[in-house]
Protein backbone atom coordinates (compact mmCIF):
# COMPACT_ATOMS: atom_id res chain seq x y z
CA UNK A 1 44.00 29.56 45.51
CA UNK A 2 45.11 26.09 44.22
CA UNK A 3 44.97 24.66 48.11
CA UNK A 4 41.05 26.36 48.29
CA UNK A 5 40.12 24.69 45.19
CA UNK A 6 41.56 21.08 46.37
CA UNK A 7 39.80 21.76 49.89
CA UNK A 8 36.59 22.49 47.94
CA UNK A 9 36.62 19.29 45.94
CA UNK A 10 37.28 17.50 49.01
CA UNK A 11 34.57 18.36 50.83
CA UNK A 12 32.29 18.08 47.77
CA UNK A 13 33.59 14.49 47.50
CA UNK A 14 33.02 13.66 51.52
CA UNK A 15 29.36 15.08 51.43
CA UNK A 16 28.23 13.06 48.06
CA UNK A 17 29.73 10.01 49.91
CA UNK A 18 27.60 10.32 52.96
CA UNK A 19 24.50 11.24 50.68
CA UNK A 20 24.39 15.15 51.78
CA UNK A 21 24.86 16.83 48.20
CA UNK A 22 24.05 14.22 45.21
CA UNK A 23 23.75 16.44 42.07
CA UNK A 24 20.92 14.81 40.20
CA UNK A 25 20.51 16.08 36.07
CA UNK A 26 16.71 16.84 35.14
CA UNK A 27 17.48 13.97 32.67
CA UNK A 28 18.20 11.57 35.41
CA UNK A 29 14.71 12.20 37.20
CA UNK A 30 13.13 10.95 34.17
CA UNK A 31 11.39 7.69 35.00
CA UNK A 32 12.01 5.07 32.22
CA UNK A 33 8.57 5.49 30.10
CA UNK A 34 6.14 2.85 29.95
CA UNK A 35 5.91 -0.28 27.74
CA UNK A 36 2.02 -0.05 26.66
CA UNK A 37 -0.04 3.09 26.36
CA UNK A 38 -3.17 4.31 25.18
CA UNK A 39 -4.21 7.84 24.02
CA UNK A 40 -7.33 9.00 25.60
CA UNK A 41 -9.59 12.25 26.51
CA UNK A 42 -10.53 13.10 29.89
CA UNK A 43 -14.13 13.47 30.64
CA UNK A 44 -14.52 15.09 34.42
CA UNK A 45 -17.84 13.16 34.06
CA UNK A 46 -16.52 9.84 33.62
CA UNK A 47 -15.76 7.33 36.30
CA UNK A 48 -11.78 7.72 35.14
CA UNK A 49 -11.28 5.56 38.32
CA UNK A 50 -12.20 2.61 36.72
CA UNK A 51 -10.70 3.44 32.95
CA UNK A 52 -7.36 3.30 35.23
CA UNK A 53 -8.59 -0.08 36.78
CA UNK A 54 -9.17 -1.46 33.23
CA UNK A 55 -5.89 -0.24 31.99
CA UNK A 56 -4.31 -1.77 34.76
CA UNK A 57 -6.00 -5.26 34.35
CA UNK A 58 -5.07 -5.09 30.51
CA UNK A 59 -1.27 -4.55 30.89
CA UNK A 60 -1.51 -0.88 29.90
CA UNK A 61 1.06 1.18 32.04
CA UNK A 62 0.66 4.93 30.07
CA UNK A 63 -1.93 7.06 29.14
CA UNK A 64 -1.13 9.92 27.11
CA UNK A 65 -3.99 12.12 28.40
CA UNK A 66 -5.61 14.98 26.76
CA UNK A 67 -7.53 17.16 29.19
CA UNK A 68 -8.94 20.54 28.73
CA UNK A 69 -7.04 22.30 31.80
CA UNK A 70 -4.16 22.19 34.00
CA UNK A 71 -6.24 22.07 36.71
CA UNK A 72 -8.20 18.24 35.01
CA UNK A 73 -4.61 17.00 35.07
CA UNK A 74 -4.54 17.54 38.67
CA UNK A 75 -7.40 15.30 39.53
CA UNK A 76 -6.60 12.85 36.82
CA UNK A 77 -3.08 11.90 38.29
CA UNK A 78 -3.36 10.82 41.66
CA UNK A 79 -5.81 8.78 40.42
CA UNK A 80 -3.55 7.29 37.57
CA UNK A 81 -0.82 6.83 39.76
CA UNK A 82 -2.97 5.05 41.90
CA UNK A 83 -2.81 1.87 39.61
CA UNK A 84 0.56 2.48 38.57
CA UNK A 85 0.15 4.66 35.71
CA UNK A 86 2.35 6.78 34.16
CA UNK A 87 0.65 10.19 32.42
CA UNK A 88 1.82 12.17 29.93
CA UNK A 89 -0.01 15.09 28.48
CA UNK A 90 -1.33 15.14 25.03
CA UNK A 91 -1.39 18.29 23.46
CA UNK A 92 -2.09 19.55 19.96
CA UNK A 93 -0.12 22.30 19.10
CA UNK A 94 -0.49 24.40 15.79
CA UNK A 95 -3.41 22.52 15.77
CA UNK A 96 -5.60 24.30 18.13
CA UNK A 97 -8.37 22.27 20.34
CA UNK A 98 -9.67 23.96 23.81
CA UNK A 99 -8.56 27.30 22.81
CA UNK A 100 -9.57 27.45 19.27
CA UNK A 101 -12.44 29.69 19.68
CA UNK A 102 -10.33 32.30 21.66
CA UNK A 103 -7.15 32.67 19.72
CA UNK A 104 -9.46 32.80 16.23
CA UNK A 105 -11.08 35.77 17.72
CA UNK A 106 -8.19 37.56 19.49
CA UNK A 107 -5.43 36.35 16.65
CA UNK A 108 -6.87 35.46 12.89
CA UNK A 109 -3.52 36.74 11.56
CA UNK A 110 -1.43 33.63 13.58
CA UNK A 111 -3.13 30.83 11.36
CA UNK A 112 -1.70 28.89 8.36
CA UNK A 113 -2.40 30.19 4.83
CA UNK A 114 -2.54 27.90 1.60
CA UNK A 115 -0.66 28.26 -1.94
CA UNK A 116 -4.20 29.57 -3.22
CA UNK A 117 -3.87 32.90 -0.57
CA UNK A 118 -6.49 31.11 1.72
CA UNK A 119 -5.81 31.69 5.54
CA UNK A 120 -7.72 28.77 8.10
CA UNK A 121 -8.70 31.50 10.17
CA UNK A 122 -11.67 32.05 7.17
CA UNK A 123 -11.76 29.13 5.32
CA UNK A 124 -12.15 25.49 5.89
CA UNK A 125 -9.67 22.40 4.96
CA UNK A 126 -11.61 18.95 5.12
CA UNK A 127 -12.61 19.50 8.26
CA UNK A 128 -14.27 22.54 10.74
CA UNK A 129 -11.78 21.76 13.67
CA UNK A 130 -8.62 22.21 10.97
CA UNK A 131 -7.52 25.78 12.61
CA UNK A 132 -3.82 25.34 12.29
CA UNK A 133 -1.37 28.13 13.64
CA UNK A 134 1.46 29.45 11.17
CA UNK A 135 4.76 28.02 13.27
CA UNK A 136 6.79 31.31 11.79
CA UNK A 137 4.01 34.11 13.51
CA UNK A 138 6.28 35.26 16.56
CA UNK A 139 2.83 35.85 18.79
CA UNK A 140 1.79 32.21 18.32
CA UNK A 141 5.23 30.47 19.36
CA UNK A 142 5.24 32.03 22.47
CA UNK A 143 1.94 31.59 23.06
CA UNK A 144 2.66 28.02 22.71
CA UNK A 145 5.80 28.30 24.55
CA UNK A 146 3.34 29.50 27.72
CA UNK A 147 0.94 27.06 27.26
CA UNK A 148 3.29 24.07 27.29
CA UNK A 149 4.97 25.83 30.63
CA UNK A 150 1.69 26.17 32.29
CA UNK A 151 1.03 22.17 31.99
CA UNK A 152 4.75 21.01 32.89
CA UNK A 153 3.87 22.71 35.67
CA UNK A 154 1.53 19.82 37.19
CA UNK A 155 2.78 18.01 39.70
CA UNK A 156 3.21 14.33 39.12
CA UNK A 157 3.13 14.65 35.46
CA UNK A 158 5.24 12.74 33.81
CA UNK A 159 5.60 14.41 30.33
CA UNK A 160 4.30 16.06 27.08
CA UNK A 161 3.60 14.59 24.30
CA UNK A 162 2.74 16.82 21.16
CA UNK A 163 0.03 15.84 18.47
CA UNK A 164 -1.02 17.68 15.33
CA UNK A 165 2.75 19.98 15.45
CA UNK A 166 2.77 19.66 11.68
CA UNK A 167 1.12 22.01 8.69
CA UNK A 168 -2.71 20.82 7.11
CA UNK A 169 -2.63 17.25 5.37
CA UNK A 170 -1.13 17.99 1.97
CA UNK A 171 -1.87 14.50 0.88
CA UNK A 172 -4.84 12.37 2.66
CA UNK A 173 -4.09 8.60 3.49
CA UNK A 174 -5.77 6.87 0.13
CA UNK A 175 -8.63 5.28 2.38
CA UNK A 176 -9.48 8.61 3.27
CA UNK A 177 -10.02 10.44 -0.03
CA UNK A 178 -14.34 8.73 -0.80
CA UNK A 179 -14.64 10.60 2.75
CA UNK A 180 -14.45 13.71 1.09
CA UNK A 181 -14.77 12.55 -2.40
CA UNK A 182 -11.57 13.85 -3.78
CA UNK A 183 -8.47 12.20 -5.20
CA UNK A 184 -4.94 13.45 -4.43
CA UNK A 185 -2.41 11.57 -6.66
CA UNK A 186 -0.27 15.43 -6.53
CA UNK A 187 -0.07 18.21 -4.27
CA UNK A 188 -2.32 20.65 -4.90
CA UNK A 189 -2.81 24.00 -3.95
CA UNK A 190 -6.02 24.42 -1.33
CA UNK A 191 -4.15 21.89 0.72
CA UNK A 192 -0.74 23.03 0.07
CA UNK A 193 -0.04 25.01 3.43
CA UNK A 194 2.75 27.30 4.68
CA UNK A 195 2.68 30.30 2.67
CA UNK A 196 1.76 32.66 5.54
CA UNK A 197 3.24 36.40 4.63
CA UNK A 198 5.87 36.59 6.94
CA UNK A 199 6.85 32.85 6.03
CA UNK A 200 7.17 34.30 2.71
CA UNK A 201 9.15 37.05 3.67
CA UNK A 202 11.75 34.39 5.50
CA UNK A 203 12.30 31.98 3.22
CA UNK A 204 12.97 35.04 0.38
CA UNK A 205 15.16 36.55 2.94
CA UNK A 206 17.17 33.14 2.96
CA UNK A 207 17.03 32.03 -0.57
CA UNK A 208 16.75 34.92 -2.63
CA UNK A 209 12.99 34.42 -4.20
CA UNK A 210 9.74 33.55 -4.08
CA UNK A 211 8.29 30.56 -3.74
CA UNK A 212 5.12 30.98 -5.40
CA UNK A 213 6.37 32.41 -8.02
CA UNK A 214 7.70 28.58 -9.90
CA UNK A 215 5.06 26.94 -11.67
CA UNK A 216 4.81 23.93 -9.35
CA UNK A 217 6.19 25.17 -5.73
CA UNK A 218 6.04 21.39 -4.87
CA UNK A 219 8.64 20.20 -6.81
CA UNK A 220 10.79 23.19 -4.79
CA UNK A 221 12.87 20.51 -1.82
CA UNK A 222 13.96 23.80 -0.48
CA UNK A 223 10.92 25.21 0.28
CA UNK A 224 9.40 22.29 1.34
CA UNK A 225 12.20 21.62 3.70
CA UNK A 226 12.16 25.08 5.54
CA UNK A 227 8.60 24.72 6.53
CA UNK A 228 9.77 21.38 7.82
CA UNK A 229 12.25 22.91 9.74
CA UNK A 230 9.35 25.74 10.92
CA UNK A 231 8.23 23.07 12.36
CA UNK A 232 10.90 21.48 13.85
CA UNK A 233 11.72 25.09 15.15
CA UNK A 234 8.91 24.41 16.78
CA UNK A 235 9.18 20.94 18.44
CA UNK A 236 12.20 21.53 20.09
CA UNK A 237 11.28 24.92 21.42
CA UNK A 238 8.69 22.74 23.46
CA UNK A 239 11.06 19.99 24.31
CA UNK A 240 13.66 23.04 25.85
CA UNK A 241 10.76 23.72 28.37
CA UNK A 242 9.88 20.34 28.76
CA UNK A 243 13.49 18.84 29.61
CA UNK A 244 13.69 21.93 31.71
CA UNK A 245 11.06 20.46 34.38
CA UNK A 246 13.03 17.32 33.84
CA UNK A 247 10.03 15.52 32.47
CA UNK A 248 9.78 13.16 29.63
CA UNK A 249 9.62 14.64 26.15
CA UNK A 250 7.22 12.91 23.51
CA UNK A 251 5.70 13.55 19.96
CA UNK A 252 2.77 11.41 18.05
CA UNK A 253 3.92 12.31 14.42
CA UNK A 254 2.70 10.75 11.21
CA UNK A 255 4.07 6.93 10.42
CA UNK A 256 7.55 7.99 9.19
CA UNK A 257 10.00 11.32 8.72
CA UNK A 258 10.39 10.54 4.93
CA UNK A 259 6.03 10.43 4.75
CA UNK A 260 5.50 12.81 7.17
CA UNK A 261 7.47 15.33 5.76
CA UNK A 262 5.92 15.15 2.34
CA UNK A 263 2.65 14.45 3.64
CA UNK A 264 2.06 17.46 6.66
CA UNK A 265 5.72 19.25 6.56
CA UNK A 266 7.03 17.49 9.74
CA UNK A 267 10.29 16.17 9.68
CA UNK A 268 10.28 14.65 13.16
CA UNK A 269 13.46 12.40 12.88
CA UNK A 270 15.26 16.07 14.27
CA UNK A 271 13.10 17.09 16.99
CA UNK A 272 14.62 16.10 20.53
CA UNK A 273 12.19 13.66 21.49
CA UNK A 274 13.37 11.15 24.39
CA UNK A 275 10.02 8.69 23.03
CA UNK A 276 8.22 8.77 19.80
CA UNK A 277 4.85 7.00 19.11
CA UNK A 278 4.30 7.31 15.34
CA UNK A 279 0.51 6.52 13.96
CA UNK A 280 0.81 3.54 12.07
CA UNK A 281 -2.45 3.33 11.09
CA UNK A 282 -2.48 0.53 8.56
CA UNK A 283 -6.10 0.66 7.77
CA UNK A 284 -5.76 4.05 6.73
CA UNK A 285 -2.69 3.31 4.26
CA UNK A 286 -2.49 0.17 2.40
CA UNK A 287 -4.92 -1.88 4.93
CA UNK A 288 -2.26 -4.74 5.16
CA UNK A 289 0.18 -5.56 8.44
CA UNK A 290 2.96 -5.35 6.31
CA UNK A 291 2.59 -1.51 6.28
CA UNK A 292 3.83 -1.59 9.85
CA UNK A 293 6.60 -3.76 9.33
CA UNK A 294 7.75 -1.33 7.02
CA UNK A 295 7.53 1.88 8.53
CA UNK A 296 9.00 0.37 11.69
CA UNK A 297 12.33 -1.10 9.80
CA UNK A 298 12.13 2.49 8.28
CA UNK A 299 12.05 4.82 11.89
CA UNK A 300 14.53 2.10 13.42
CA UNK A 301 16.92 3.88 10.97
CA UNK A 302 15.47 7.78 10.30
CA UNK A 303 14.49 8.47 13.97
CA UNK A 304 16.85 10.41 16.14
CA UNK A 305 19.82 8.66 18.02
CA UNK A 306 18.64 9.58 21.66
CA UNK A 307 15.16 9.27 20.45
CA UNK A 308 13.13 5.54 21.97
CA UNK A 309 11.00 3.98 19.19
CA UNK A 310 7.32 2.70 20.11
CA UNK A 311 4.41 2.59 17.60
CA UNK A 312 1.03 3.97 17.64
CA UNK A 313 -1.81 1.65 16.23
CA UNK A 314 -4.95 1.97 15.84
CA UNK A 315 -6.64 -0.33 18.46
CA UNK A 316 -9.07 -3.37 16.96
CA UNK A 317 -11.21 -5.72 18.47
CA UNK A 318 -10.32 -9.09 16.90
CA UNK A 319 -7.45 -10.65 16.04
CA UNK A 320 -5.87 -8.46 13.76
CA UNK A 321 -4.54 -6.47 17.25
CA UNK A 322 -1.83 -9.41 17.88
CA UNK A 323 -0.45 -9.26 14.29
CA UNK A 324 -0.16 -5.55 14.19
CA UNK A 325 1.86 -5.60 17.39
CA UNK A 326 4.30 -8.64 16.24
CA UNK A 327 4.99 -6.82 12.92
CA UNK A 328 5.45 -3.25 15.51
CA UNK A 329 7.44 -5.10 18.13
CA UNK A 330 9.18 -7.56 15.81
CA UNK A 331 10.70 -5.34 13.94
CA UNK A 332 12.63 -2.80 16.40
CA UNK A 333 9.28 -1.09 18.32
CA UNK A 334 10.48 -0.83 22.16
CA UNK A 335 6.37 -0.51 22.94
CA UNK A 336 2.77 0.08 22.07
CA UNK A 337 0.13 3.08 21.92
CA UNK A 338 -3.62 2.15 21.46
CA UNK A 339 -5.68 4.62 19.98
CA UNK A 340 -8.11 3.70 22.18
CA UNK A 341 -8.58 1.55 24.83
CA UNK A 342 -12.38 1.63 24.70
CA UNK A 343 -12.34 -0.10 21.61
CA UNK A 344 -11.49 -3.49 23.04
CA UNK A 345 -14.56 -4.71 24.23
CA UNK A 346 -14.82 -8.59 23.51
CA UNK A 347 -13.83 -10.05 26.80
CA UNK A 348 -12.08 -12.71 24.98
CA UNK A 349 -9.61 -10.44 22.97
CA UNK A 350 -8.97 -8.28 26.39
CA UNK A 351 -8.19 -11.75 28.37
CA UNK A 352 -5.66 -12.20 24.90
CA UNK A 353 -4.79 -8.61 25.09
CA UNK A 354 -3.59 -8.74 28.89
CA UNK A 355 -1.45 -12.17 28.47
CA UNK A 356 0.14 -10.42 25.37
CA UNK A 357 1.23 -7.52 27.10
CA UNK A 358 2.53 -9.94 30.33
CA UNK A 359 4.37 -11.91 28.23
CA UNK A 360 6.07 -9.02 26.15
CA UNK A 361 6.93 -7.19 29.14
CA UNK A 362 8.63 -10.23 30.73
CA UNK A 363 10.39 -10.52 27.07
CA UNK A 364 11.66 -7.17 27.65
CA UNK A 365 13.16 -7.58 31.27
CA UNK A 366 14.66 -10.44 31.00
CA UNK A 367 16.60 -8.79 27.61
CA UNK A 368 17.92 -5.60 29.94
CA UNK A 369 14.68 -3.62 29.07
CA UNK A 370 15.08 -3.73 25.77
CA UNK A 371 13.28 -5.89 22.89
CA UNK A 372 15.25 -7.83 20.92
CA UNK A 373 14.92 -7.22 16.98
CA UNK A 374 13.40 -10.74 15.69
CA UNK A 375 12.68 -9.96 12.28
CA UNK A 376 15.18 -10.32 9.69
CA UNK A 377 13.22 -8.08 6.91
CA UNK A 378 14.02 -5.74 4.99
CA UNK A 379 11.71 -3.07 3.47
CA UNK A 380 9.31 -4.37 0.55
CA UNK A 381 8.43 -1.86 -2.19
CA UNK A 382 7.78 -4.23 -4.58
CA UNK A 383 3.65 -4.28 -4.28
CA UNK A 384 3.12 -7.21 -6.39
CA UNK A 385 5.22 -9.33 -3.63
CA UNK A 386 2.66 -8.47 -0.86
CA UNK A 387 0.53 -11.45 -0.78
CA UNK A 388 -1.86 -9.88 1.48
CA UNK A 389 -2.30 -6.15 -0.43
CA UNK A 390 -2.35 -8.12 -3.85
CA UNK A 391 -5.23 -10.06 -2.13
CA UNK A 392 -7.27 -6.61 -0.90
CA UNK A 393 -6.91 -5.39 -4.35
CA UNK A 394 -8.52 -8.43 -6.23
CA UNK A 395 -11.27 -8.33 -3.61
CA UNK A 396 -11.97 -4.50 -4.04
CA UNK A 397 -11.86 -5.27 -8.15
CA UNK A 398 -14.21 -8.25 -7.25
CA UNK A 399 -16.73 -5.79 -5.49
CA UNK A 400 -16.89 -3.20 -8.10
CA UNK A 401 -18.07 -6.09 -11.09
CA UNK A 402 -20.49 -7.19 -8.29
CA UNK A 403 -22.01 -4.04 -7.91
CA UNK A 404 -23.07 -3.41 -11.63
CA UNK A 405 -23.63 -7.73 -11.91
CA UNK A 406 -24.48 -8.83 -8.64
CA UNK A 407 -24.21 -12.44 -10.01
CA UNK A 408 -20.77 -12.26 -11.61
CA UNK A 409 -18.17 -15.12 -11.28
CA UNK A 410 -15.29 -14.16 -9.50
CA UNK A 411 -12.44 -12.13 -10.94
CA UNK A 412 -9.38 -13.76 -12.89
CA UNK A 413 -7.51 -10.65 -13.84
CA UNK A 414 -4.66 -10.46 -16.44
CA UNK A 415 -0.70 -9.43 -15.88
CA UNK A 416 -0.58 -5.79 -14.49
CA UNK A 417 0.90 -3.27 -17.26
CA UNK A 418 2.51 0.22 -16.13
CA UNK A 419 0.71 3.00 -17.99
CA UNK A 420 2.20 6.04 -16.17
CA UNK A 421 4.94 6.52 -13.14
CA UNK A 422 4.95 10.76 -11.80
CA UNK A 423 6.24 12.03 -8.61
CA UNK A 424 5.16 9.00 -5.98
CA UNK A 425 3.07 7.81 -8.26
CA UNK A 426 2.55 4.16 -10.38
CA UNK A 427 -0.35 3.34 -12.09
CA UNK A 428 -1.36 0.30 -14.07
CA UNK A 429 -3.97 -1.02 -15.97
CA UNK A 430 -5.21 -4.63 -15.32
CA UNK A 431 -8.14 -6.23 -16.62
CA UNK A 432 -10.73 -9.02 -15.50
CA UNK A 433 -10.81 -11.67 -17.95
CA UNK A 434 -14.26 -13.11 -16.73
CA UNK A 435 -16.23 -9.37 -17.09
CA UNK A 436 -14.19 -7.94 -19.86
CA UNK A 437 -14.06 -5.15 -17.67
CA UNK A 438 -10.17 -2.98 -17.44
CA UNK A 439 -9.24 -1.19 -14.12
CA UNK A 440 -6.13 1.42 -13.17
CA UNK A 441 -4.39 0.74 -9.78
CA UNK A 442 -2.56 3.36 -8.48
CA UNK A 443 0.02 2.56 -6.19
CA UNK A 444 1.46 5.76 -3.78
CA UNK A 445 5.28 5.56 -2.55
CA UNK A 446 5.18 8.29 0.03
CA UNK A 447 8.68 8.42 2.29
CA UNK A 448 9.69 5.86 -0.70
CA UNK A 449 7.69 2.68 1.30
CA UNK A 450 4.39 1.59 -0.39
CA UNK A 451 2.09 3.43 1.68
CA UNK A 452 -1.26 3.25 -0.18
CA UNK A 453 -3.26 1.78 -3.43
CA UNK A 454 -6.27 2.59 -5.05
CA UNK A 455 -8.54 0.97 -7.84
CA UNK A 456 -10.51 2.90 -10.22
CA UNK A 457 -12.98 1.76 -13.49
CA UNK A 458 -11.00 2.12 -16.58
CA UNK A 459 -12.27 2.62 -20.24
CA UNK A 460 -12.57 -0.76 -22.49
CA UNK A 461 -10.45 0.15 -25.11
CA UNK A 462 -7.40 1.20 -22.68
């Protein structure tokens, strides 16, 4: 038995050597992702031949692509790979997009329910296209589970990447609250989402109560952590079937794990991602550069250990592009996602555009693929030290005397006093000199990083 055994190894060892039997991993096939990327929607109608021909001219090597079939991918790719680029699918997941219609027919018991009793499949949160799936329905999973098969199935594709695998927005970016007139300095309950029956059910059968039944559930880490982890459940059920067809496993979360998970449930610094392109959208956060830096130093450290680190921004056509991807790429981002590449337009800022992405991508070989951290920073909570935030805020003070004096002198305010400090939450009270007139500005510490501000008329005598 022990002679078979040797004789077996030997001839295993003679065939790999002459290139007969080379056992390759479905991790090994994995080409090395690209260095700049772009999200994008597939149109069958559109001349995608020369979107590809643009991306190639402007340095972009990756599109995560979101088309409505299997079958679009199949055109799409050969014609991608025609230029050199890599494609990745870009799917929403509890989110639902092409099939939304179909599944709220067929399945209104799989969709997410709110603190107030309020499921999505009959009620609306911010938006009409908000029709999120409950990740703890056992019908919906593997209904995901199928669909994700059924695209890693494409020839030539390279990988997945997952978008909206979180729970309804329990907390809107700041800059996004006059959109739908509210204000969200708490959680509260129409947006608080998760508290689908047999969620319920799970988390008693776990813990030993109920939720709902504490005065304020969100002060409950336990409860917000296990829909996290419903979630996470969830990510890595994909990425199983994804690393399966040896193909490249990514996510586009929100900007960090610490935000994201108090912000949408999604706790993405556990999910088995081999990339991860986080939104930081600065403009919808503080609307300063700095917020980059920030939550870049911060996923440098929270994202997984096998996980690569690139950064999603929010494409602009001036020069406010460059400085977002210094502070991205400075600061321990390996690469870029544009959300979108039809947003450049000036010819001068693509002609910039393409020589930045040259020279980064030569910066990056010549370092053994990887970029070297240049930045020295460390994360700065301390709002009043952010030149360029403190600068927004006396400008958005500035435009509210305007609009009552049109005429009005510009702005010299007083010291800032703290009036109140709950949950994330600072507020202070700061008055212009020149008008007489007193403000509150409310600063928000989401993920514990300053991640948004907002200025609001306060009474005289405050």
């Amino acid at each position: 038995m022990k002679e078979q055994l040797i004789r077996k190894c030997c001839i295993c060892l003679v065939l790999i050597m002459y290139g007969f039997f080379v056992p390759v991993s479905k991790a090994a096939e994995r080409e090395k992702p690209a260095m700049f990327w772009t999200w994008l929607d597939y149109n069958p109608t559109t001349n995608f031949d020369s979107i590809c021909r643009e991306m190639n001219y402007l340095g972009i090597d990756g599109v995560m692509l979101n088309a409505a079939s299997p079958d679009e991918y199949r055109v799409a790719i050969p014609i991608a790979k025609k230029y050199g680029i890599q494609v990745i699918a870009w799917l929403w997941t509890m989110n639902l997009e092409h099939d939304r219609d179909k599944i709220l027919k067929e399945h209104p018991d799989w969709f997410s329910v709110n603190r107030n009793g309020k499921s999505l499949a009959d009620t609306t949160a911010y938006v009409g296209y908000y029709k999120f799936l409950s990740p703890v329905v056992p019908g919906a999973k593997e209904y995901i589970k199928q669909k994700i098969q059924s695209y890693c199935e494409v020839e030539g594709l390279d990988g997945i990447s997952i978008d909206y695998n979180r729970y309804v927005d329990v907390v809107l970016p700041t800059t996004l609250w006059p959109k739908y007139n509210i204000v969200q300095d708490r959680e509260y309950p129409a947006w608080d989402y998760g508290y689908h029956p047999i969620a319920i059910e799970k988390f008693k059968k776990q813990y030993g109560y109920d939720p709902r039944a504490q005065k304020d559930p969100s002060k409950d880490l336990k409860w917000r952590q296990f829909r996290c982890d419903q979630i996470t459940d969830i990510a890595n059920m994909i990425a199983e079937v994804v690393h399966s067809h040896g193909k490249t496993m990514a996510a586009s979360p929100f900007p960090t794990p610490k935000m994201a998970s108090r912000m949408v449930r999604q706790d993405w610094g556990k999910w088995k991602l081999d990339v991860v392109f986080p939104m930081v959208y600065s403009n919808f956060y503080t609307e300063d550069p700095s917020f980059i830096k920030d939550c870049t130093l911060e996923n440098v450290r929270d994202k997984a250990a096998n996980t690569t680190l690139y950064c999603g921004l929010m494409a602009k056509n001036n020069d406010e592009m460059f400085v977002d991807m210094d502070e991205a790429l400075n600061n321990g981002a390996q690469g870029i996602s544009i959300f979108t590449i039809h947003s450049l337009q000036d010819p001068k800022i693509k002609e910039r555009f393409r020589a930045y992405t040259t020279a980064a991508k030569s910066k990056k070989e010549k370092n053994n693929g990887t970029l070297p951290r240049i930045s020295t920073d460390k994360v700065e909570n301390d709002p009043f030290k952010k030149a360029g935030i403190m600068k927004l805020i006396t400008q958005k003070i500035q435009d509210m005397v305007k609009a009552e004096n049109p005429a009005a002198n510009p702005v010299v305010l007083s010291n800032y006093k703290q009036v109140d400090a709950y949950d994330v939450t600072k507020k202070y009270l700061v008055k212009d000199k020149v008008s007489n007139k007193n403000f509150y500005v409310t600063f928000f510490f989401y993920g514990d990083i300053l991640s948004g501000w907002n200025v609001d008329p306060a009474p005289s005598n405050s």
